[in-house]
Structures are given as structure tokens and as C-alpha cells.
C-alpha atoms as a PDB file:
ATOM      1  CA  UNK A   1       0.000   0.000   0.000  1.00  0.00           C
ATOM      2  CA  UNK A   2       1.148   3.613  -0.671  1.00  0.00           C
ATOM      3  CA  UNK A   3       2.039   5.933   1.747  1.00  0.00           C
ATOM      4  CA  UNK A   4      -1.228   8.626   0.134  1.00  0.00           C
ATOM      5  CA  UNK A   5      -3.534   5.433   1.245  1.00  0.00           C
ATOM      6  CA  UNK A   6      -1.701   5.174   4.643  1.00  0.00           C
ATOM      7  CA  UNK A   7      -1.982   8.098   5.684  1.00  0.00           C
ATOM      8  CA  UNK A   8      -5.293   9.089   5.052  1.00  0.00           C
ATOM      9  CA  UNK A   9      -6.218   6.068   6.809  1.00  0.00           C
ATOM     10  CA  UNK A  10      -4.308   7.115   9.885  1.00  0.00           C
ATOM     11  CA  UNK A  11      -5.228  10.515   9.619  1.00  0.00           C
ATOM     12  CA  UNK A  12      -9.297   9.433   9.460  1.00  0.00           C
ATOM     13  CA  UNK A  13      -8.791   7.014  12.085  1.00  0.00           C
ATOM     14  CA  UNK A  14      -7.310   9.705  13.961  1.00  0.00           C
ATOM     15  CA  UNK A  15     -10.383  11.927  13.531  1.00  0.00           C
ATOM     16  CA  UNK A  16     -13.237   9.197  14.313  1.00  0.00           C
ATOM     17  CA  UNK A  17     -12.168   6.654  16.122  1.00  0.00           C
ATOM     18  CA  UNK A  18      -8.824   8.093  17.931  1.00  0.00           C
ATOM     19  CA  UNK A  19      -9.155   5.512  20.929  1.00  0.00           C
ATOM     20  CA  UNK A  20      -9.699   2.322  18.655  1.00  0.00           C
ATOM     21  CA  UNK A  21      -7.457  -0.449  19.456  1.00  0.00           C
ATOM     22  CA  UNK A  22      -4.290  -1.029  16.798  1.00  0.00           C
ATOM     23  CA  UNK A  23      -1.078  -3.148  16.400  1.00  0.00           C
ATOM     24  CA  UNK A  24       0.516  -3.372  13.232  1.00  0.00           C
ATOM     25  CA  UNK A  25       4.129  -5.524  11.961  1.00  0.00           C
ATOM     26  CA  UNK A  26       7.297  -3.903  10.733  1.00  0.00           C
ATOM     27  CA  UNK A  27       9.181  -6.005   8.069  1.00  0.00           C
ATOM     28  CA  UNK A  28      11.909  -6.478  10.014  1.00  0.00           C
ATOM     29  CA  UNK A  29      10.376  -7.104  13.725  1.00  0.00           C
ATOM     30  CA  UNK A  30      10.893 -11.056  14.631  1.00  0.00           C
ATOM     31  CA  UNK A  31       7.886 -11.820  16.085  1.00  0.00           C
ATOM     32  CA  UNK A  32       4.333  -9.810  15.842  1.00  0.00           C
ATOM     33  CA  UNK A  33       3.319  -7.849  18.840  1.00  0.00           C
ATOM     34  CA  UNK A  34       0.296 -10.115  21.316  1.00  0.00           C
ATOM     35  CA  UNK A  35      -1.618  -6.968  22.231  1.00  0.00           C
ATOM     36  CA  UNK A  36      -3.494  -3.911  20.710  1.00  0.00           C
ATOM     37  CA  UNK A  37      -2.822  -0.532  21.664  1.00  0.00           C
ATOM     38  CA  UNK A  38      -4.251   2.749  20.495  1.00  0.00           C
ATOM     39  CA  UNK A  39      -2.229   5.632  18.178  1.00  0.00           C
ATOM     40  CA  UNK A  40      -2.139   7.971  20.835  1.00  0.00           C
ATOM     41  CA  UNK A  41      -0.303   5.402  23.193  1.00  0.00           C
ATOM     42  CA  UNK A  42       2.393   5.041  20.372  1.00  0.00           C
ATOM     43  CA  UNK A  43       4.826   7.847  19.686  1.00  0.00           C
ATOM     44  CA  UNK A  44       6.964   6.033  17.544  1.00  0.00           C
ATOM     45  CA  UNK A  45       4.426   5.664  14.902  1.00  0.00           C
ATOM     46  CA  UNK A  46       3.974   9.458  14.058  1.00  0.00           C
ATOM     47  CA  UNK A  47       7.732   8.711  12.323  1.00  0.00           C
ATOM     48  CA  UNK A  48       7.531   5.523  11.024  1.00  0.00           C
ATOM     49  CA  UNK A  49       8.361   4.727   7.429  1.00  0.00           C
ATOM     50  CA  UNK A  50       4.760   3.674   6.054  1.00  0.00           C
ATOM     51  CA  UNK A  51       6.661   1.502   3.344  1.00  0.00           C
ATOM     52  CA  UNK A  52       8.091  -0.529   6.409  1.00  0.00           C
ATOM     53  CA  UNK A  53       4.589  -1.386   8.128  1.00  0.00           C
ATOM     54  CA  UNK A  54       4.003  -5.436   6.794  1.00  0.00           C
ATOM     55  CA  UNK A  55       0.458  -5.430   8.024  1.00  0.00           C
ATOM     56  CA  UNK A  56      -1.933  -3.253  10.257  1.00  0.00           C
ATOM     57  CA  UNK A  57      -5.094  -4.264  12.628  1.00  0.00           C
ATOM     58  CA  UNK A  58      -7.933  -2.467  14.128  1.00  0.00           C
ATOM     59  CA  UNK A  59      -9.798  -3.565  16.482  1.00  0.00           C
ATOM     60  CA  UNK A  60     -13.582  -3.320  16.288  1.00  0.00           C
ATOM     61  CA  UNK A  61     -13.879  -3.110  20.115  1.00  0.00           C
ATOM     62  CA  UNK A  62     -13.529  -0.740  22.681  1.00  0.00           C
ATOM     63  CA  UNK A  63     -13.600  -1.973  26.030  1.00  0.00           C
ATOM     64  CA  UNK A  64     -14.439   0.451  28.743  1.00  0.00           C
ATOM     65  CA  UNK A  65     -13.941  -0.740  32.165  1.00  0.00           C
ATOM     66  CA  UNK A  66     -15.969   1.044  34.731  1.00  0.00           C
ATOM     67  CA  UNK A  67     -14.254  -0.181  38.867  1.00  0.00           C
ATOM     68  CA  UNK A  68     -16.802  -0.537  41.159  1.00  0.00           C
ATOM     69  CA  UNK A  69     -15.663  -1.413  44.313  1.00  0.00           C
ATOM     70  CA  UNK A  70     -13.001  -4.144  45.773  1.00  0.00           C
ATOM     71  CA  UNK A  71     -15.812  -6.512  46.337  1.00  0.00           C
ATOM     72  CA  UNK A  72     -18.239  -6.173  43.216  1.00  0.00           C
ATOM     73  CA  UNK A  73     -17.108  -6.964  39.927  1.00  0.00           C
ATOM     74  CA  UNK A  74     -15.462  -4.493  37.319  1.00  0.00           C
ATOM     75  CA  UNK A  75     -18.340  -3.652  34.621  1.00  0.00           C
ATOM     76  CA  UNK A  76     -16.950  -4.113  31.514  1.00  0.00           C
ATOM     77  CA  UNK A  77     -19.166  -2.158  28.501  1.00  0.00           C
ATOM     78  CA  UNK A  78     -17.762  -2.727  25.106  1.00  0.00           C
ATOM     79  CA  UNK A  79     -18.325  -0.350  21.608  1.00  0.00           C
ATOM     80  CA  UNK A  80     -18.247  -2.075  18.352  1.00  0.00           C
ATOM     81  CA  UNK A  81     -17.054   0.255  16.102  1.00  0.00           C
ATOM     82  CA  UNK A  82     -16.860  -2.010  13.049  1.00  0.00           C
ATOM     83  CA  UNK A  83     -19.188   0.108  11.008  1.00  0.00           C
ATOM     84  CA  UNK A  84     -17.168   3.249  11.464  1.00  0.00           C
ATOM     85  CA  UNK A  85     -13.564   1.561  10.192  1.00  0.00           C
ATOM     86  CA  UNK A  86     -15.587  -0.161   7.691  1.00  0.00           C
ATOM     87  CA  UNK A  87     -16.590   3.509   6.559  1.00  0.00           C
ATOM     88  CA  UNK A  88     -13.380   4.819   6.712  1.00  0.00           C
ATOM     89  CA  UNK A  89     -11.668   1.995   4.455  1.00  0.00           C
ATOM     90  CA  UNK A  90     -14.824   1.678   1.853  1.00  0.00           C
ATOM     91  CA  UNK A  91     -13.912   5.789   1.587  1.00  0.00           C
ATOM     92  CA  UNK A  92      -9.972   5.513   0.723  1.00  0.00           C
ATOM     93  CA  UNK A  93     -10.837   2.295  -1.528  1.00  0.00           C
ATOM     94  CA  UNK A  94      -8.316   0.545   1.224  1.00  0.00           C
ATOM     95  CA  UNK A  95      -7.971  -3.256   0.706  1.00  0.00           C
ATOM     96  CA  UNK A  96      -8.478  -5.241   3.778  1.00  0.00           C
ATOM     97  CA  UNK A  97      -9.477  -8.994   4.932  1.00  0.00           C
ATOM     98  CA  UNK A  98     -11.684  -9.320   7.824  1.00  0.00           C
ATOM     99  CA  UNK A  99     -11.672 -11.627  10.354  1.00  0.00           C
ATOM    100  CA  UNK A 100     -14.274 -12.753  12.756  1.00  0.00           C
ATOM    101  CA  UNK A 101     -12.564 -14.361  15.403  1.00  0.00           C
ATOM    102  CA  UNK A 102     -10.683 -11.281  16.079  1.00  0.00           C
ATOM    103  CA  UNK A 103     -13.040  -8.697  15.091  1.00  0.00           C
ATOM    104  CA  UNK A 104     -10.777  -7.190  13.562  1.00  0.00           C
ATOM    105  CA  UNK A 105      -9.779  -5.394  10.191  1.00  0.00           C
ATOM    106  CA  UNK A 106      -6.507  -6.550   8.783  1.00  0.00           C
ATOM    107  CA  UNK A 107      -4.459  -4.278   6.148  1.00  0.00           C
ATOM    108  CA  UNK A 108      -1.347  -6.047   4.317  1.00  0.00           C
ATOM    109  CA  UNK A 109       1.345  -3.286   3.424  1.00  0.00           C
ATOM    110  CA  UNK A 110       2.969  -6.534   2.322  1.00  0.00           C
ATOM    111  CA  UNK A 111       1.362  -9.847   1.675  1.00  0.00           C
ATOM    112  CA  UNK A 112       4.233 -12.524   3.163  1.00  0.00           C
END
């Protein structure tokens, strides 16, 4: 994918959905990261070299987890957000695969 189609992604992600759930794969990195975080918890990504990005996934949920107390259970409310990405990548004409045991939307800078 070109860096045009990567960064309006980012940059429409930004403006939605700025606390949706990401991880993404550089070529290079060994192994791919277990857990999602969101663009504002990553300030490395602001510099990163689009053409270096192997794949990228958002995460249709948002979990917010509301403490109650030490003896009643956390309530946990969760935000699908699936139509909005699905928006946002229908808009760009961004290719993506998605898959419903993660619930997530998977985009391939590079298909390995």
C-alpha cells in the first residue's frame, strides 16, 4: 500500500475513532506484537516509514472498564465500532481482509 492510502487512513482514524485499538508488523520485527494498543499510546508511529509497516489491525472493540468497588465486579461495557472503520476503508478504496474471530480489520502493506 502507498504511503497517500496510509496516511489518510491514519489521519481518518485519527479523527473518528482516535481511541480504537491497533497493532501493526514492521518487516523487520521477529515476532508480531500479542496486544493492541491505540495511536495515541504510540509515539513512535507518528515517524515511522509507512513503506516498512508489513500489516496493520484495528480492532472493532472498545472496552471500557468502569471499577466498582473491591468486592463487586469491574463492569466491563464494550463499543463495536466495526461500522465506522468499515466507513473509513470503503472511503480511501483501502484493501483489507476481515476476520471474525478477532473482530478485527486486517491491512497487508505486504502480503508474506
Amino acid at each position: 500500500m502507498n504511503n497517500t492510502k496510509w496516511k489518510e487512513l491514519i489521519t481518518a482514524i485519527k479523527e473518528k475513532t482516535p481511541d480504537i485499538p491497533i497493532k501493526y508488523k514492521i518487516l523487520f520485527e521477529e515476532e508480531a506484537p500479542t496486544y493492541y494498543w491505540t495511536m495515541a499510546g504510540d509515539e513512535h508511529f507518528e515517524y515511522l516509514n509507512m513503506k516498512s509497516i508489513e500489516w496493520f489491525r484495528i480492532s472493532c472493540e472498545i472496552k471500557e472498564i468502569k471499577h466498582r468497588g473491591r468486592l463487586i465486579e469491574d463492569k466491563v461495557i464494550i463499543y463495536d465500532k466495526r461500522a465506522e472503520i468499515y466507513e473509513i476503508l470503503e472511503k480511501f478504496n483501502i484493501p483489507y481482509k476481515y476476520d471474525e474471530i478477532e473482530n478485527a480489520f486486517f491491512i497487508y502493506g505486504y502480503k508474506s
